[in-house]
Protein backbone atom coordinates (compact mmCIF):
# COMPACT_ATOMS: atom_id res chain seq x y z
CA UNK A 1 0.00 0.00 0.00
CA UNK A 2 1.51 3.33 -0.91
CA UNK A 3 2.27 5.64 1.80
CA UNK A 4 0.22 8.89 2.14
CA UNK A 5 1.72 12.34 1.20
CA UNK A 6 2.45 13.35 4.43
CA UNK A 7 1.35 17.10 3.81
CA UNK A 8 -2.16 15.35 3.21
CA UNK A 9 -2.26 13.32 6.52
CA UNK A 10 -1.00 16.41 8.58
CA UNK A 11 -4.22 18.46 7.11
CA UNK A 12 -6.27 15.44 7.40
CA UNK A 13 -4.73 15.03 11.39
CA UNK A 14 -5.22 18.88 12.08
CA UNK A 15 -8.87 18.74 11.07
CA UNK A 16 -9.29 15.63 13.36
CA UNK A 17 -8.09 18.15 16.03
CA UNK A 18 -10.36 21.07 15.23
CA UNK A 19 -12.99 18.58 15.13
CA UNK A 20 -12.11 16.74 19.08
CA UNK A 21 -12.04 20.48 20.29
CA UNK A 22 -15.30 21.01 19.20
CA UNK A 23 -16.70 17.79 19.98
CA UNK A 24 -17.99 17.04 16.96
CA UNK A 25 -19.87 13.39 16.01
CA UNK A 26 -16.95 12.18 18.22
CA UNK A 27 -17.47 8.11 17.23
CA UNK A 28 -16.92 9.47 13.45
CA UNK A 29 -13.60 11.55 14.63
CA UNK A 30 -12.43 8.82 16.41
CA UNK A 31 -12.90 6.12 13.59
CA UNK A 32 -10.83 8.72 11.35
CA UNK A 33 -7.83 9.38 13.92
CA UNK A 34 -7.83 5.22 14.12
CA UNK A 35 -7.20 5.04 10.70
CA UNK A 36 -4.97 8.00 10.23
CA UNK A 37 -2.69 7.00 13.00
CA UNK A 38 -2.00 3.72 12.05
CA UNK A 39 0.70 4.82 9.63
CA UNK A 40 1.27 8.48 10.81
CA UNK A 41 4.74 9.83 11.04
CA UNK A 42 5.54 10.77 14.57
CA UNK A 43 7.37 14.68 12.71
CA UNK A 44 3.77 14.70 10.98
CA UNK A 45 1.94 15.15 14.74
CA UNK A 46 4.35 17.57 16.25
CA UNK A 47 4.13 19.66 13.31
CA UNK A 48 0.40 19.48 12.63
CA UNK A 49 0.57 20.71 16.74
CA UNK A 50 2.59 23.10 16.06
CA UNK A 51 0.67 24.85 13.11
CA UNK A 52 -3.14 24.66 15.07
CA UNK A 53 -0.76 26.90 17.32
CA UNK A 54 0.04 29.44 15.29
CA UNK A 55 -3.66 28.91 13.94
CA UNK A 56 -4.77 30.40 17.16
CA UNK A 57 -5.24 26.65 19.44
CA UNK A 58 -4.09 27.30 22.66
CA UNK A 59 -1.76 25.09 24.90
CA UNK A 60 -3.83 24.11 26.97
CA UNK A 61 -6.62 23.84 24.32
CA UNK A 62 -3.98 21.17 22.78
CA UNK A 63 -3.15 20.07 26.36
CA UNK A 64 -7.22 19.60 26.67
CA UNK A 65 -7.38 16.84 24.36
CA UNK A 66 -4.48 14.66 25.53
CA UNK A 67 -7.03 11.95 27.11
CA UNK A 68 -8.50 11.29 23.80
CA UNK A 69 -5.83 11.83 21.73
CA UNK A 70 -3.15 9.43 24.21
CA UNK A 71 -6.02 6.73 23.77
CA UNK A 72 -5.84 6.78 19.84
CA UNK A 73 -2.74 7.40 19.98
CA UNK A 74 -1.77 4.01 22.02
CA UNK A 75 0.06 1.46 20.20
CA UNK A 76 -0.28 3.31 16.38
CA UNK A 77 3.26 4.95 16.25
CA UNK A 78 5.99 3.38 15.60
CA UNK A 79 9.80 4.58 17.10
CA UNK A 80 12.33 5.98 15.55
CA UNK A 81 15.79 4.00 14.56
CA UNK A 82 17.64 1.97 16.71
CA UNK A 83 20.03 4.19 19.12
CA UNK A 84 22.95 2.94 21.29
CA UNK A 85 23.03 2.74 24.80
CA UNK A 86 24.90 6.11 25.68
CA UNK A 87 22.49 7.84 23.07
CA UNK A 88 20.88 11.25 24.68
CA UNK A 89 17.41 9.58 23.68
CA UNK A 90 18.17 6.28 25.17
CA UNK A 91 19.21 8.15 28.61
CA UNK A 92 16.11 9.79 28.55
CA UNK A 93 13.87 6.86 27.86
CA UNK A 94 15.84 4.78 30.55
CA UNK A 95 15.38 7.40 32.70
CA UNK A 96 11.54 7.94 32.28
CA UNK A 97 11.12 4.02 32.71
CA UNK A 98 12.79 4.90 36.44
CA UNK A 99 10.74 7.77 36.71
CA UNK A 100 7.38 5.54 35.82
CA UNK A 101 8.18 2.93 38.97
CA UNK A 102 8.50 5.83 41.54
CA UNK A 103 5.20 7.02 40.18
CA UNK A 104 3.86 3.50 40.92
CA UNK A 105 4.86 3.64 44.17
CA UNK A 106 3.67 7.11 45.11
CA UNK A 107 0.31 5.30 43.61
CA UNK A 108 0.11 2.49 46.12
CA UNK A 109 1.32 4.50 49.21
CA UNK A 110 -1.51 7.00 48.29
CA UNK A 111 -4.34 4.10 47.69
CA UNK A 112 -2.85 2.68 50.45
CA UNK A 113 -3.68 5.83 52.99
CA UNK A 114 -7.42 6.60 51.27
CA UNK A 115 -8.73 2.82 51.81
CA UNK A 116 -9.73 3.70 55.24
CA UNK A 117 -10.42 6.47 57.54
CA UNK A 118 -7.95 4.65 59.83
CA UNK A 119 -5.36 3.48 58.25
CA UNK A 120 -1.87 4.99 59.33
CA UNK A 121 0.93 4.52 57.18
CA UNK A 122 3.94 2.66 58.89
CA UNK A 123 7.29 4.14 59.24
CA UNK A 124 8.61 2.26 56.49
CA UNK A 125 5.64 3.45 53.95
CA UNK A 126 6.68 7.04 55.34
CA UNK A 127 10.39 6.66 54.46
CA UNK A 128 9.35 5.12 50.84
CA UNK A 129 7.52 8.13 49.95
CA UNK A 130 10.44 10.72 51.13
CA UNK A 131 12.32 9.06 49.02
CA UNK A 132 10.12 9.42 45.92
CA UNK A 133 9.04 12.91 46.78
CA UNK A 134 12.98 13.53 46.82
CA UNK A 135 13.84 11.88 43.56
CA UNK A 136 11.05 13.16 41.68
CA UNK A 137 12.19 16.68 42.31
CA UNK A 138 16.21 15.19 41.81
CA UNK A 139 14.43 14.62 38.10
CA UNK A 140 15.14 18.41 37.63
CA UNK A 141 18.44 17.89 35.12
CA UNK A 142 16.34 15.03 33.08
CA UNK A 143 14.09 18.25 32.24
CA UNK A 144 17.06 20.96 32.18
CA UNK A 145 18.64 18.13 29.48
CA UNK A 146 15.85 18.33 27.50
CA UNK A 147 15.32 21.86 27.59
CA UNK A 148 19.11 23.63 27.13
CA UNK A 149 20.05 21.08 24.56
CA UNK A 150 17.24 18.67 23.21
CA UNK A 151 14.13 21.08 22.05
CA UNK A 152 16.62 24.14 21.17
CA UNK A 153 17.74 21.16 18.42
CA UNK A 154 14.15 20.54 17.20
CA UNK A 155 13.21 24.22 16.94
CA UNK A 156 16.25 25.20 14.86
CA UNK A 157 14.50 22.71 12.43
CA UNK A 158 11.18 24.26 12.55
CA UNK A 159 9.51 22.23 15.12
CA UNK A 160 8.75 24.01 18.20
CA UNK A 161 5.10 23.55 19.00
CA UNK A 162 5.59 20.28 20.90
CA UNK A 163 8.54 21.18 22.64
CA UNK A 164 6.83 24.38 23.71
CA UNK A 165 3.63 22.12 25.50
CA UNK A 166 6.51 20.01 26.96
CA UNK A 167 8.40 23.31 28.61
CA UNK A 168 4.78 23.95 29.97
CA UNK A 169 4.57 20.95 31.32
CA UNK A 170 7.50 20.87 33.07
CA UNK A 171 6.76 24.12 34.65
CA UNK A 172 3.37 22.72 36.05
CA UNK A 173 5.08 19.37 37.24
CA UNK A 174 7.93 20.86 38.87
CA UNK A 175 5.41 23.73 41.04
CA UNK A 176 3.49 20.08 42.08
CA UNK A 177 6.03 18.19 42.97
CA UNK A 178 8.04 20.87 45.19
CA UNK A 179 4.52 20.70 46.59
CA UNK A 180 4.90 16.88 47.25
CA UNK A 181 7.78 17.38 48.87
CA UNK A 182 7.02 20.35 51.00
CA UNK A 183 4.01 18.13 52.35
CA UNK A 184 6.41 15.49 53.10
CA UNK A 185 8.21 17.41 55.18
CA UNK A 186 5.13 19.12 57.07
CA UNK A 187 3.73 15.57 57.80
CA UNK A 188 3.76 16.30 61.87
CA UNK A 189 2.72 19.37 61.50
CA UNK A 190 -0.83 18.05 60.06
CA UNK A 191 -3.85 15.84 61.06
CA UNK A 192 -4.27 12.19 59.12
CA UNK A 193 -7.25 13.70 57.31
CA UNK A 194 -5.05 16.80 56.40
CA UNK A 195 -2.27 15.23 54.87
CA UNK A 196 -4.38 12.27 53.37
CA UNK A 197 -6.56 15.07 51.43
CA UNK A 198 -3.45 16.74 50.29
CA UNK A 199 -1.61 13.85 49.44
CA UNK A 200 -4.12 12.61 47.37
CA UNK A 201 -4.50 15.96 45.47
CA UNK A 202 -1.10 16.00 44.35
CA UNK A 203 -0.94 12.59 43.60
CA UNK A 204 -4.32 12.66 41.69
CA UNK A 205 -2.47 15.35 39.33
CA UNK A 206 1.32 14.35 39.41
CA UNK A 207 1.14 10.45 38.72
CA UNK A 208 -1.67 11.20 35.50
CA UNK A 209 0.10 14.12 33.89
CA UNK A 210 3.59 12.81 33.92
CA UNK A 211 2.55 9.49 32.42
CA UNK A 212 1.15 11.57 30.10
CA UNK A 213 3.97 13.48 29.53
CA UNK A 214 6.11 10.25 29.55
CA UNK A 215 3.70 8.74 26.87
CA UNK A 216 4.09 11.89 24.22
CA UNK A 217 7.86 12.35 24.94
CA UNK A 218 8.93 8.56 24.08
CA UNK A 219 6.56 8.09 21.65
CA UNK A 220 5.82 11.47 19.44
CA UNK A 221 8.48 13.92 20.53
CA UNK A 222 11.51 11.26 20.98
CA UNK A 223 10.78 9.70 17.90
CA UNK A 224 10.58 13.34 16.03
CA UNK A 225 14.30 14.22 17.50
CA UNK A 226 15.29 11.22 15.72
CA UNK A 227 14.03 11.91 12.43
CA UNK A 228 14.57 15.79 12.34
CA UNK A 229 18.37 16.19 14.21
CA UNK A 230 21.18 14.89 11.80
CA UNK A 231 23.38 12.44 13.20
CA UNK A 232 26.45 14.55 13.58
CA UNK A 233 24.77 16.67 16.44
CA UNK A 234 23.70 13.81 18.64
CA UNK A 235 27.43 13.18 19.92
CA UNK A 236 27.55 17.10 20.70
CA UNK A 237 24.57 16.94 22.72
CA UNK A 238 25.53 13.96 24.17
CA UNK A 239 28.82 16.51 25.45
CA UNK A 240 26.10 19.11 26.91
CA UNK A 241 24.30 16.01 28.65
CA UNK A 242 27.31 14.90 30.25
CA UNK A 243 27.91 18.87 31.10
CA UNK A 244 24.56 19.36 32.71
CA UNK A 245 24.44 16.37 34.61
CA UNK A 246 22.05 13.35 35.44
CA UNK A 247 19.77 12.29 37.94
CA UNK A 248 20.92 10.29 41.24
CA UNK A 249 18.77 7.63 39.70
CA UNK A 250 20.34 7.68 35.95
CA UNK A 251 21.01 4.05 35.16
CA UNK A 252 25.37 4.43 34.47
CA UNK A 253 25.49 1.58 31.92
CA UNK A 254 23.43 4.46 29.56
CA UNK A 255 25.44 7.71 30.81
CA UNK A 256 28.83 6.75 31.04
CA UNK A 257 30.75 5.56 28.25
């Protein structure tokens, strides 16, 4: 089957949009986007994005239809090349699989604390969720990485709508989970009911929106950096990674080489 002219499946993917944000004969829509994203180019989203931007679509307009959008987009694009293990992409996606277990447990302490009125969490459940307040805020040069010499990359080629939504995110994430670990801290200085409600405020925003995040970065934006930055820059961000520094929890068989 011959490939679609990828000018005609970004028009055809930006309608789909306009069409979601208006909630318009959404069974129809979603039929289309099922069909479109089985062989869309992950460059062809980000740039589609990127012009409903500059159309007048709003971040968080964009942001507003991740749900739907994440769903049909599950499972329908496919990576980029092959990368090496000290690759700047391949740090980042090793990283985020890190980042996705200390989500999980932040998950079960949380469910853990709301299952009953009564339920105090032991010492050791305590300690476990220091530590992943504390690491998800150590996260901070995974972002810096991305933002001083990944997306600087991708919007020298003309692609900046994505990375622009990710910045956003980041700015949201980080306010949320300086939160988390504030609240950690204050635990004594609260009732149960207190620090359950707040707990489960921040957790109810941090663990969905970062696996969100997660989701678009290794599967639209990663792939994009792939496609769009020539192979001769990679080891010279690779340099600036190494420069800025990586997490506590960086795997070293993927940083060091």
């Amino acid at each position: 089957m011959q490939a679609q002219d990828p000018t005609i499946q970004k028009n055809e993917l930006k309608q789909i949009l306009r069409d979601l944000k208006s909630h318009s004969e959404l069974g129809t829509v979603r039929l289309r986007a099922e069909k479109l994203l089985k062989t869309v180019d992950p460059k062809v989203l980000s740039l589609a994005e990127q012009e409903l931007l500059k159309e007048g679509f709003t971040q968080d307009e964009l942001r507003s239809l991740c749900d739907i959008h994440l769903e049909l987009l599950s499972g329908k694009i496919e990576g980029g090349p092959e990368v090496d293990p000290s690759h700047p992409i391949t740090i980042l996606q090793e990283e985020h699989k890190v980042i996705q277990g200390y989500l999980a447990k932040l998950e079960e302490i949380t469910q853990k604390l709301n299952t009953s009125k009564n339920f105090t969490l032991s010492q050791d459940d305590m300690a476990e969720l220091r530590n992943v307040a504390q690491l998800l805020v150590e996260a901070e040069s995974h972002y810096k990485r991305e933002e001083d010499a990944l997306f600087p990359r991708l919007e020298q080629q003309g692609i900046s709508g994505p990375p622009s939504i990710m910045r956003l995110e980041h700015v949201e994430l980080r306010k949320r989970k300086e939160a988390l670990k504030e609240l950690i801290e204050a635990t004594g200085r609260l009732t149960q009911a207190d620090f359950a409600k707040e707990l489960g405020e921040l957790e109810g925003f941090i663990v969905p929106t970062l696996r969100s995040h997660i989701f678009k970065e290794d599967n639209i934006l990663y792939p994009t950096a792939l496609q769009a930055i020539s192979g001769n820059e990679w080891p010279t961000i690779k340099r600036e990674f190494d420069e800025i520094g990586y997490c506590p929890f960086t795997p070293q068989h993927v940083a060091v080489r």
